[in-house]
C-alpha atoms as a PDB file:
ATOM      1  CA  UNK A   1      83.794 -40.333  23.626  1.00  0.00           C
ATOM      2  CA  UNK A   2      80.566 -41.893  23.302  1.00  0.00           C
ATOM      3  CA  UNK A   3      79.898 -41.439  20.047  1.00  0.00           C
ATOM      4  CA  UNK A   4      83.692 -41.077  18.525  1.00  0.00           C
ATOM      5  CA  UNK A   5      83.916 -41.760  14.544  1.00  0.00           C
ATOM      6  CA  UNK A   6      80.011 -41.376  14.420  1.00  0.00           C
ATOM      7  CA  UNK A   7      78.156 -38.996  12.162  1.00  0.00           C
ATOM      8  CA  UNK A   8      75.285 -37.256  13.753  1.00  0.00           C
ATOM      9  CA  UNK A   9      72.560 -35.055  10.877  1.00  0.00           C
ATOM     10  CA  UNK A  10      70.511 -32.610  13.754  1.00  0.00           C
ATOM     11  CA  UNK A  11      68.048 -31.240  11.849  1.00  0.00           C
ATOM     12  CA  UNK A  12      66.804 -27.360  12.741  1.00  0.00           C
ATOM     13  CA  UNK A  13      70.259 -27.259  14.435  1.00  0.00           C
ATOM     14  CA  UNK A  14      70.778 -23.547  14.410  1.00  0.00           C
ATOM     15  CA  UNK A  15      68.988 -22.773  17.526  1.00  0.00           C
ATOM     16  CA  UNK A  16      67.604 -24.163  21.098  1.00  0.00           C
ATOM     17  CA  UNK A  17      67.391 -27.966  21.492  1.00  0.00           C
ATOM     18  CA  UNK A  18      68.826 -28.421  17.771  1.00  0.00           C
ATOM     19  CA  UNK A  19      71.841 -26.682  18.783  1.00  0.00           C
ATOM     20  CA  UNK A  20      72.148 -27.911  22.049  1.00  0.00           C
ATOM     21  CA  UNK A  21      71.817 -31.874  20.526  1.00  0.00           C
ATOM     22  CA  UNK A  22      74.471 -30.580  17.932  1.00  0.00           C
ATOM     23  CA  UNK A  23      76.869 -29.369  20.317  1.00  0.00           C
ATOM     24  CA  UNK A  24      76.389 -32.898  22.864  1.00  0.00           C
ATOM     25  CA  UNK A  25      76.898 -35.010  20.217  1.00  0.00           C
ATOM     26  CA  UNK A  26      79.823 -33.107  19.036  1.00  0.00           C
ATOM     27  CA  UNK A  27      81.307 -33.365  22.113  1.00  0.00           C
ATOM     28  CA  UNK A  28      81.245 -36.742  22.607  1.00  0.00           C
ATOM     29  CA  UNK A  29      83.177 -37.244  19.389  1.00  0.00           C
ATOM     30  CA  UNK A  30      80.574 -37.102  16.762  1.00  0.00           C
ATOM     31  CA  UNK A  31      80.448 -35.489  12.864  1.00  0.00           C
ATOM     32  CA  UNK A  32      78.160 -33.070  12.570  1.00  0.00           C
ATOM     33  CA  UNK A  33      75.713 -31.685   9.912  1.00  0.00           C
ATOM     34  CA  UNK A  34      72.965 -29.511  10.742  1.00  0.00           C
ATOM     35  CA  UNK A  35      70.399 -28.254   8.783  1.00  0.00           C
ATOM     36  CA  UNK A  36      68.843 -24.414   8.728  1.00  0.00           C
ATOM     37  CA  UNK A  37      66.087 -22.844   6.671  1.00  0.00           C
ATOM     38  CA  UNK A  38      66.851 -19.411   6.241  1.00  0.00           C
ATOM     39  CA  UNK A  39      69.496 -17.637   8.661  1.00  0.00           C
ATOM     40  CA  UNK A  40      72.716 -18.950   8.658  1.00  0.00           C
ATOM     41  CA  UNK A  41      73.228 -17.244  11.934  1.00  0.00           C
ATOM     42  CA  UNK A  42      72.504 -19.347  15.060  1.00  0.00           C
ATOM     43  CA  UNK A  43      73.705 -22.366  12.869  1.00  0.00           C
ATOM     44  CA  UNK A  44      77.040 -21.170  11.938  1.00  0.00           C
ATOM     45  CA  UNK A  45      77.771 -19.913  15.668  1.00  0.00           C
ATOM     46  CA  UNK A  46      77.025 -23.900  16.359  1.00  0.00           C
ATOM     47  CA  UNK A  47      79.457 -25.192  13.770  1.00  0.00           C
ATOM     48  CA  UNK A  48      82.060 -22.222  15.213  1.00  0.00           C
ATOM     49  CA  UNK A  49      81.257 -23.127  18.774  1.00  0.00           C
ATOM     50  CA  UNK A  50      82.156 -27.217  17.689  1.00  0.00           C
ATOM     51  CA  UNK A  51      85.066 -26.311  16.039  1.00  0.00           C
ATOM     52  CA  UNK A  52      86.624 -24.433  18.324  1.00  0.00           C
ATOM     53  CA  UNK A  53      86.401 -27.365  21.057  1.00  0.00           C
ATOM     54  CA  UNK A  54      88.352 -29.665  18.219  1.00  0.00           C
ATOM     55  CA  UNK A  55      85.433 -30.995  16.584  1.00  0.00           C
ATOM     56  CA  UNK A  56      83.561 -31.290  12.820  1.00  0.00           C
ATOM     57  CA  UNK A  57      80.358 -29.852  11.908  1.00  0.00           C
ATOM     58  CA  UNK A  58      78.797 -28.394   8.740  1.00  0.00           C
ATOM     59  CA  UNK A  59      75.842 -26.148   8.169  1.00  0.00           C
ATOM     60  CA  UNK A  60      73.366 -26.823   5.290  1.00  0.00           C
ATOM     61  CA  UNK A  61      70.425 -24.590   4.066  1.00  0.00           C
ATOM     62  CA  UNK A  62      67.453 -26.539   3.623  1.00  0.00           C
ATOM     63  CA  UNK A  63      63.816 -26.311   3.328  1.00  0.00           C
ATOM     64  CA  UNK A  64      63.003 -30.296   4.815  1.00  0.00           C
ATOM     65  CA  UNK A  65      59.659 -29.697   3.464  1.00  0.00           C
ATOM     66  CA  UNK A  66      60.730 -30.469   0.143  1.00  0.00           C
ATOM     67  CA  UNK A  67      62.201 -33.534  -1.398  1.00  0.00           C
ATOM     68  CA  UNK A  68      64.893 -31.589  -2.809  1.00  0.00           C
ATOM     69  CA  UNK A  69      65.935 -29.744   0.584  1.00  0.00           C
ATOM     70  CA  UNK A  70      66.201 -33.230   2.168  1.00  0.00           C
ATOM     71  CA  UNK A  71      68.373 -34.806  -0.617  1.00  0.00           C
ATOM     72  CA  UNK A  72      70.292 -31.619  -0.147  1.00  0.00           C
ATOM     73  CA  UNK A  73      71.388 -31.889   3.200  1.00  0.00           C
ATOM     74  CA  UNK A  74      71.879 -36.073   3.467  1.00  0.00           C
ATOM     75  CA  UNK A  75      73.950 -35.743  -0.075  1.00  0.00           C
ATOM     76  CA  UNK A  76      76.151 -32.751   2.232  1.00  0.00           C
ATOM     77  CA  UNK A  77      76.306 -34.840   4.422  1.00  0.00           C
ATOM     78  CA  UNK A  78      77.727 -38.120   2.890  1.00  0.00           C
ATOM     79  CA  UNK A  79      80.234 -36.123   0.751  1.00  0.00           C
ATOM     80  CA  UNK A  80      81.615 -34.714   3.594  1.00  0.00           C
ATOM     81  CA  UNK A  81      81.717 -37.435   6.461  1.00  0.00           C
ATOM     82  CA  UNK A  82      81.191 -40.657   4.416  1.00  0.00           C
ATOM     83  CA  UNK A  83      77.753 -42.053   5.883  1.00  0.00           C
ATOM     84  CA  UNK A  84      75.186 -41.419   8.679  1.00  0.00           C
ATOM     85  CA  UNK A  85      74.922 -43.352  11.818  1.00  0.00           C
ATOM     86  CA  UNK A  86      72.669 -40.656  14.020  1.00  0.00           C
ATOM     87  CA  UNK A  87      69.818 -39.151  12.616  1.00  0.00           C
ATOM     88  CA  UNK A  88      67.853 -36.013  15.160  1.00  0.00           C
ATOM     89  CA  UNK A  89      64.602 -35.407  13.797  1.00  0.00           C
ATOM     90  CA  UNK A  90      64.343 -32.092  15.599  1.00  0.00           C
ATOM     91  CA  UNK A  91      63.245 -29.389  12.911  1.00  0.00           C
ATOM     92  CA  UNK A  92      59.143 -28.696  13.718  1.00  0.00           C
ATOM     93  CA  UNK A  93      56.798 -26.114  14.917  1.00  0.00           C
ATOM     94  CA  UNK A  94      53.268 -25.244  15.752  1.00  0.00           C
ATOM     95  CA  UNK A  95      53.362 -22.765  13.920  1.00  0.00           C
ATOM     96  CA  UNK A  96      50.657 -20.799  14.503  1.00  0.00           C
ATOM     97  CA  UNK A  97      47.879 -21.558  17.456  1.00  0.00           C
ATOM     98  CA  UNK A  98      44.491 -22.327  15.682  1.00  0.00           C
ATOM     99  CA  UNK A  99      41.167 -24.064  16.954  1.00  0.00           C
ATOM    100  CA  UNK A 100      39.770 -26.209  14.322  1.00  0.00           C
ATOM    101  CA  UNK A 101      37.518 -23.288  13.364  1.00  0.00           C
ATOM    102  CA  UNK A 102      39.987 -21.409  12.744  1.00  0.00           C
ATOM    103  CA  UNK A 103      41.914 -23.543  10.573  1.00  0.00           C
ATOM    104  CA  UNK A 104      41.679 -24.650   6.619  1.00  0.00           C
ATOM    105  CA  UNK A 105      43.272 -27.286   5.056  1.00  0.00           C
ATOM    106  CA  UNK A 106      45.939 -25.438   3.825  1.00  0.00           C
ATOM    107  CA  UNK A 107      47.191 -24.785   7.165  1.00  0.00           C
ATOM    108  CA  UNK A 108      46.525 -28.819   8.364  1.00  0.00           C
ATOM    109  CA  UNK A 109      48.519 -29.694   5.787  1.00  0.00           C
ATOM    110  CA  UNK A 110      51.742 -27.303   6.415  1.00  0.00           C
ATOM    111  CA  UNK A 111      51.574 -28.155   9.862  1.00  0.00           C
ATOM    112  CA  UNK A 112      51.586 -31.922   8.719  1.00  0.00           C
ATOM    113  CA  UNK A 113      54.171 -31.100   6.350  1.00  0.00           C
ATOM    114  CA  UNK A 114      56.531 -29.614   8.673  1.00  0.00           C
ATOM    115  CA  UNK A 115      56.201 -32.258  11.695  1.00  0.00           C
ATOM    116  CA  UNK A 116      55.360 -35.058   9.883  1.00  0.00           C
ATOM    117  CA  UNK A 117      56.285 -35.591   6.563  1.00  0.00           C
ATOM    118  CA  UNK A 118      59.693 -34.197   6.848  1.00  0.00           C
ATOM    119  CA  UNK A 119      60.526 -36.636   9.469  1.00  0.00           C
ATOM    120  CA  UNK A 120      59.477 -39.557   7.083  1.00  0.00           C
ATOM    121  CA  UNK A 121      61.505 -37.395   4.260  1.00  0.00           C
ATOM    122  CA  UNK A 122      64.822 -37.311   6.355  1.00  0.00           C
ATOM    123  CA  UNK A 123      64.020 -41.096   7.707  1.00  0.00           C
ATOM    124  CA  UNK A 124      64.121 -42.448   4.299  1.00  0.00           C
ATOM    125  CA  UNK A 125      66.595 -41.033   3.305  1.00  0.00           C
ATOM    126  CA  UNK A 126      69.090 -41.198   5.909  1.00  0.00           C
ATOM    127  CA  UNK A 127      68.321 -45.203   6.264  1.00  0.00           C
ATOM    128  CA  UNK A 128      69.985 -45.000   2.413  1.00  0.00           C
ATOM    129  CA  UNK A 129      73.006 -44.627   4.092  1.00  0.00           C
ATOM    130  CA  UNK A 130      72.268 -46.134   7.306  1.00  0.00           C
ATOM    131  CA  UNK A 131      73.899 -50.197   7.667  1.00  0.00           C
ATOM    132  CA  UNK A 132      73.008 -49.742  11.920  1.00  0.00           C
ATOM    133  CA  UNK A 133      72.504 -46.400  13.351  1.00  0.00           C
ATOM    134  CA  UNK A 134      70.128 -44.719  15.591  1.00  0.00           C
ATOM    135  CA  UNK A 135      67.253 -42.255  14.472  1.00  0.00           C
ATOM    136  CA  UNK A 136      66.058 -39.952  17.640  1.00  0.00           C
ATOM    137  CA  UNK A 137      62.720 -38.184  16.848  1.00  0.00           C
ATOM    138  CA  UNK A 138      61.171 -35.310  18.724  1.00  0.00           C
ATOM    139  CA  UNK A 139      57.875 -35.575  19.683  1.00  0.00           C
ATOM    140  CA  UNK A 140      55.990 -33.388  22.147  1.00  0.00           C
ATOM    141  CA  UNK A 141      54.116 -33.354  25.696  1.00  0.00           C
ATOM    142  CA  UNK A 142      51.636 -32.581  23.459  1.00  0.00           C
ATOM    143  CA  UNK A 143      51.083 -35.587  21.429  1.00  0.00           C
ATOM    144  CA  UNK A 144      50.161 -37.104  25.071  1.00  0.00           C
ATOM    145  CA  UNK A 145      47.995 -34.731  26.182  1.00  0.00           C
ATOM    146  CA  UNK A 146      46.610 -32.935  22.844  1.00  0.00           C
ATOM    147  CA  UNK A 147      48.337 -29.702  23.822  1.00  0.00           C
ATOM    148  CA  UNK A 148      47.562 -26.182  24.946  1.00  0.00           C
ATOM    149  CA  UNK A 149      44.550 -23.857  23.371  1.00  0.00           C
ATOM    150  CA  UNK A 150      45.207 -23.653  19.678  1.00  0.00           C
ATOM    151  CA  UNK A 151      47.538 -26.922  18.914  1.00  0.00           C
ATOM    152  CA  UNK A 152      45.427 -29.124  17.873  1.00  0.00           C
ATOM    153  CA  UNK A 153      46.964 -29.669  14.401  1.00  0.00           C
ATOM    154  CA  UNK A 154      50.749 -29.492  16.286  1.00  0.00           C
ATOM    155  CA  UNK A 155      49.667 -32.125  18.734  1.00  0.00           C
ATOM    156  CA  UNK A 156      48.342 -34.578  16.180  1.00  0.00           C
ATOM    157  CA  UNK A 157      51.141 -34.425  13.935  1.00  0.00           C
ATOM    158  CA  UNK A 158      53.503 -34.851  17.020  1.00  0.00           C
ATOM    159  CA  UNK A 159      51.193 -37.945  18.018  1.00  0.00           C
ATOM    160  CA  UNK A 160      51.564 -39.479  14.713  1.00  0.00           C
ATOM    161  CA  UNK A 161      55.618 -38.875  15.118  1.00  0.00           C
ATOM    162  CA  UNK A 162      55.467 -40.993  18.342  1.00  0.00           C
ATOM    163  CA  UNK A 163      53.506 -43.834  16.370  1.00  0.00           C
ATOM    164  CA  UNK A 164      56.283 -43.874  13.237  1.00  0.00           C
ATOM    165  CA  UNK A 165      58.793 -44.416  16.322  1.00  0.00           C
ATOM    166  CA  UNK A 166      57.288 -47.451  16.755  1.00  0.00           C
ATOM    167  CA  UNK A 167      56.333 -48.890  13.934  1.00  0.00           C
ATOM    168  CA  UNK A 168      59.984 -47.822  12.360  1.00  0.00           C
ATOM    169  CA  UNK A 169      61.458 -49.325  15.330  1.00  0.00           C
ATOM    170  CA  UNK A 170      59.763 -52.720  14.690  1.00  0.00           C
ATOM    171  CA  UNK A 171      60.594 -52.834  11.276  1.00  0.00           C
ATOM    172  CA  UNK A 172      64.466 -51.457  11.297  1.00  0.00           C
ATOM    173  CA  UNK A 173      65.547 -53.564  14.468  1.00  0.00           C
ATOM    174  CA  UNK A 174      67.905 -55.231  15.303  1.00  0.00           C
ATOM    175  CA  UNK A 175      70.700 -52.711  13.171  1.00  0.00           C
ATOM    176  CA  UNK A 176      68.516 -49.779  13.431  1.00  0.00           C
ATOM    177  CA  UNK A 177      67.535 -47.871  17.112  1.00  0.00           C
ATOM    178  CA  UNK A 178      64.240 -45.776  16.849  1.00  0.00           C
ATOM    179  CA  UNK A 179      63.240 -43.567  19.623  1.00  0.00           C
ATOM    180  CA  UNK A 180      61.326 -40.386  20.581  1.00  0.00           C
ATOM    181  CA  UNK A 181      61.646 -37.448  22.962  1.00  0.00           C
ATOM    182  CA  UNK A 182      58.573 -35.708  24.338  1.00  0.00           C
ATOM    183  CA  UNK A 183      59.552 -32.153  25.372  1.00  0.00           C
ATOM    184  CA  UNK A 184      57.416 -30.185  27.931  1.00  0.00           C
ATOM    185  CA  UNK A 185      58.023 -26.510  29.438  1.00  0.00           C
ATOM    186  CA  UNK A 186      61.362 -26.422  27.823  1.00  0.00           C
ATOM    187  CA  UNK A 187      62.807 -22.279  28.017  1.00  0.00           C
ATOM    188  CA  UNK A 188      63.000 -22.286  24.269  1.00  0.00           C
ATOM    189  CA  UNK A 189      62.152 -19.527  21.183  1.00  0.00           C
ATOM    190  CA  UNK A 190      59.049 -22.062  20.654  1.00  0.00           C
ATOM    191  CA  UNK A 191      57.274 -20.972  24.039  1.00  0.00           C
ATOM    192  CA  UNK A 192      58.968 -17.464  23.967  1.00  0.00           C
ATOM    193  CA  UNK A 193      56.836 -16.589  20.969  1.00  0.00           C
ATOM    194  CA  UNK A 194      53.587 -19.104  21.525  1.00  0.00           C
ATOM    195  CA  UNK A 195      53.491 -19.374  25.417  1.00  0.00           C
ATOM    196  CA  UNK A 196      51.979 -16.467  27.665  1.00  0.00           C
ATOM    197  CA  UNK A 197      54.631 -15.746  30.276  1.00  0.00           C
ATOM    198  CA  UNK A 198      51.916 -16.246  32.616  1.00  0.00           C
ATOM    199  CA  UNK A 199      51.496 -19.700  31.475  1.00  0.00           C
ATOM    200  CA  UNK A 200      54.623 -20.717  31.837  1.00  0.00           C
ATOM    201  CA  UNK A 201      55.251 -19.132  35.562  1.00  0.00           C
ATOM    202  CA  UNK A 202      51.635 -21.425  36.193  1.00  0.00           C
ATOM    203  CA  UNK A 203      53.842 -24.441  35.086  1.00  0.00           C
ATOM    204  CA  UNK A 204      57.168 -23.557  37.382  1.00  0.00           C
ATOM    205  CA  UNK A 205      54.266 -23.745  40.275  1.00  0.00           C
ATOM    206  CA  UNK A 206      52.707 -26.821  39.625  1.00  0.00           C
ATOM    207  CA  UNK A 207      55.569 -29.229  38.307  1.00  0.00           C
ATOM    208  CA  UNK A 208      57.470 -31.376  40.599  1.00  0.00           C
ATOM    209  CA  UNK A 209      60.890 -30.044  39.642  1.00  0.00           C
ATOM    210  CA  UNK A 210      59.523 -26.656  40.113  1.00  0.00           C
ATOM    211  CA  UNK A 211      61.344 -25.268  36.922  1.00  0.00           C
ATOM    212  CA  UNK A 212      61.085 -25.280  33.316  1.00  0.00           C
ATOM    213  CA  UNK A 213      63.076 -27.543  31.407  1.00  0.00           C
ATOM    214  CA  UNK A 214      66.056 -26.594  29.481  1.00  0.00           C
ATOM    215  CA  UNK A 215      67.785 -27.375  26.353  1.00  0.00           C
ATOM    216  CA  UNK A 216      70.357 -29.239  27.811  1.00  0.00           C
ATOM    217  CA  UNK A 217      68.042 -31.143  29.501  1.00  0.00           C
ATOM    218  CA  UNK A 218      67.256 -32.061  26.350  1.00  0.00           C
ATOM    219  CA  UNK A 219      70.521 -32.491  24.459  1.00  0.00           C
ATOM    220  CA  UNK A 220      71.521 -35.067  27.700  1.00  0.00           C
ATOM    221  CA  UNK A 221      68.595 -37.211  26.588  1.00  0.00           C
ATOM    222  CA  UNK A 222      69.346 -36.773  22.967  1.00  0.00           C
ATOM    223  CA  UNK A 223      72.760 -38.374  23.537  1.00  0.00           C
ATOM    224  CA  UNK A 224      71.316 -40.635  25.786  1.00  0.00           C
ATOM    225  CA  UNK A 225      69.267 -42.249  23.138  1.00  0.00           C
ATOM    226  CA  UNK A 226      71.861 -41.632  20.457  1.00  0.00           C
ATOM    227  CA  UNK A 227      74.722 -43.795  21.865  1.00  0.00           C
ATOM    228  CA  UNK A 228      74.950 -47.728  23.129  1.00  0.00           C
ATOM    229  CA  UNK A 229      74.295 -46.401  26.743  1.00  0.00           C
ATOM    230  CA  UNK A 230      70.803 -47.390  25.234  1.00  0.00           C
ATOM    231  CA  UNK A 231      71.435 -50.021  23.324  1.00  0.00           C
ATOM    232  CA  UNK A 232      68.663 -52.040  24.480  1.00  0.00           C
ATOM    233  CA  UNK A 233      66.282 -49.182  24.513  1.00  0.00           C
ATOM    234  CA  UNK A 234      64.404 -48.972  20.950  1.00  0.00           C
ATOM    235  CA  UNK A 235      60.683 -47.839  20.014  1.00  0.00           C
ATOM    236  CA  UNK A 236      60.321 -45.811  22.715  1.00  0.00           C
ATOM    237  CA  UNK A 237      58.829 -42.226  23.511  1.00  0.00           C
ATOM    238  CA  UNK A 238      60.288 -40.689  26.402  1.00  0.00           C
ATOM    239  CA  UNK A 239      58.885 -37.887  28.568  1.00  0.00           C
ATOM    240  CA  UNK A 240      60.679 -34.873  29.258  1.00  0.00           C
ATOM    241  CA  UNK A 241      58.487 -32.322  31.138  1.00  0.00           C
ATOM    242  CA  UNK A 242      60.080 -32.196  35.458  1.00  0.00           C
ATOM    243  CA  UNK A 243      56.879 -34.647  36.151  1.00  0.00           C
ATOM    244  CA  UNK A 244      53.718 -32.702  34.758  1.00  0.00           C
ATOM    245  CA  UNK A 245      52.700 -35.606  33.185  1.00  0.00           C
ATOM    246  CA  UNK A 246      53.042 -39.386  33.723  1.00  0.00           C
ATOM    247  CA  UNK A 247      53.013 -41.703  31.066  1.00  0.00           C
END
């Protein structure tokens, strides 16, 4: 039990590599609390799913674009496990794929909002209740590469996540861990509604592992990063994407 007597917050936890980081954790002994912003479906078949194997997990509604929605869920949090040592930063999206024609600022900004600024929201106020812990973001493939057609906004926000991991990592060190994931192909709802199938059958030819990733793929790196099996890992951002791209 790698992480046994830990509390883990994943936020966006209902669903693909939130719910597969919630369930690792879990497994390896940790508290739970993760976060969804409007179904309560997907998230409370991952607190069933953790309970059922003997563990402790709570669901939260929360919109982690606001102040409030963030105080919300770490407040849930610390009434009902007593701190937080493991923070995911997983919640995000593209949301929409837009060339910077196409875009206004009111779209920049929501797409800021939502990768950016809600990490920074959950960051601070996590570290509140955070003596030494470990903060995992999730960055992208993108933010190395500036993404596909249309991500532009995505893929900056994303790159700006992967420079916060390092700056937070230099100033919370030694009692804080900071690091980043950057997800490729990985078979979630993200590329199911923004990736053209044919796309994605171009990457299964051309990558090295010749597959897309998967979320467990991504939950084993989550854990990874989340327990003292990387204890002297910190301000890192670490690819994820079966060798399309070398960093």
């Amino acid at each position: 039990m790698k992480l046994a007597g830990k509390t883990a917050i994943i936020t966006g936890g209902g669903r693909d590599i939130g719910a597969a980081c919630a369930k690792k954790l879990a497994s390896e002994g940790a508290n739970v609390a993760i976060s969804y912003f409007e179904s309560s479906k997907g998230a409370d078949s991952v607190v069933a799913d953790i309970e059922a194997a003997g563990g402790k997990a709570i669901a939260v509604q929360a919109d982690l674009n606001e102040q409030s929605g963030v105080d919300k869920l770490v407040g849930a949090t610390v009434e009902a496990f007593g701190g937080v040592d493991v923070l995911v930063n997983n919640a995000g999206g593209i949301v929409a794929r837009k060339t910077m024609a196409e875009m206004d600022v009111a779209f920049w900004n929501k797409v800021m909002t939502l990768n950016l600024t809600s990490t920074f929201m959950m960051t601070k106020a996590c570290l509140e209740h955070m003596e030494k812990g470990v903060i995992v973001n999730i960055a992208s493939q993108a933010a190395r590469d500036g993404g596909g057609p249309g991500s532009l906004a995505y893929a900056t926000s994303k790159g700006a996540v992967m420079t916060m991991t390092r700056g937070l990592a230099k100033e919370l060190g030694p009692n804080v861990r900071v690091n980043a994931m950057c997800p490729g192909m990985i078979d979630t709802d993200f590329h199911n509604i923004h990736t053209p199938d044919a796309g994605r059958r171009g990457f299964e030819a051309a990558a090295p592992m010749k597959r897309q990733g998967v979320v467990e793929d991504a939950a084993n790196l989550a854990l990874f990063l989340a327990c003292d099996d990387s204890a002297f890992i910190t301000g890192t951002n670490m690819d994820l994407n079966g060798g399309m791209l070398f960093s």
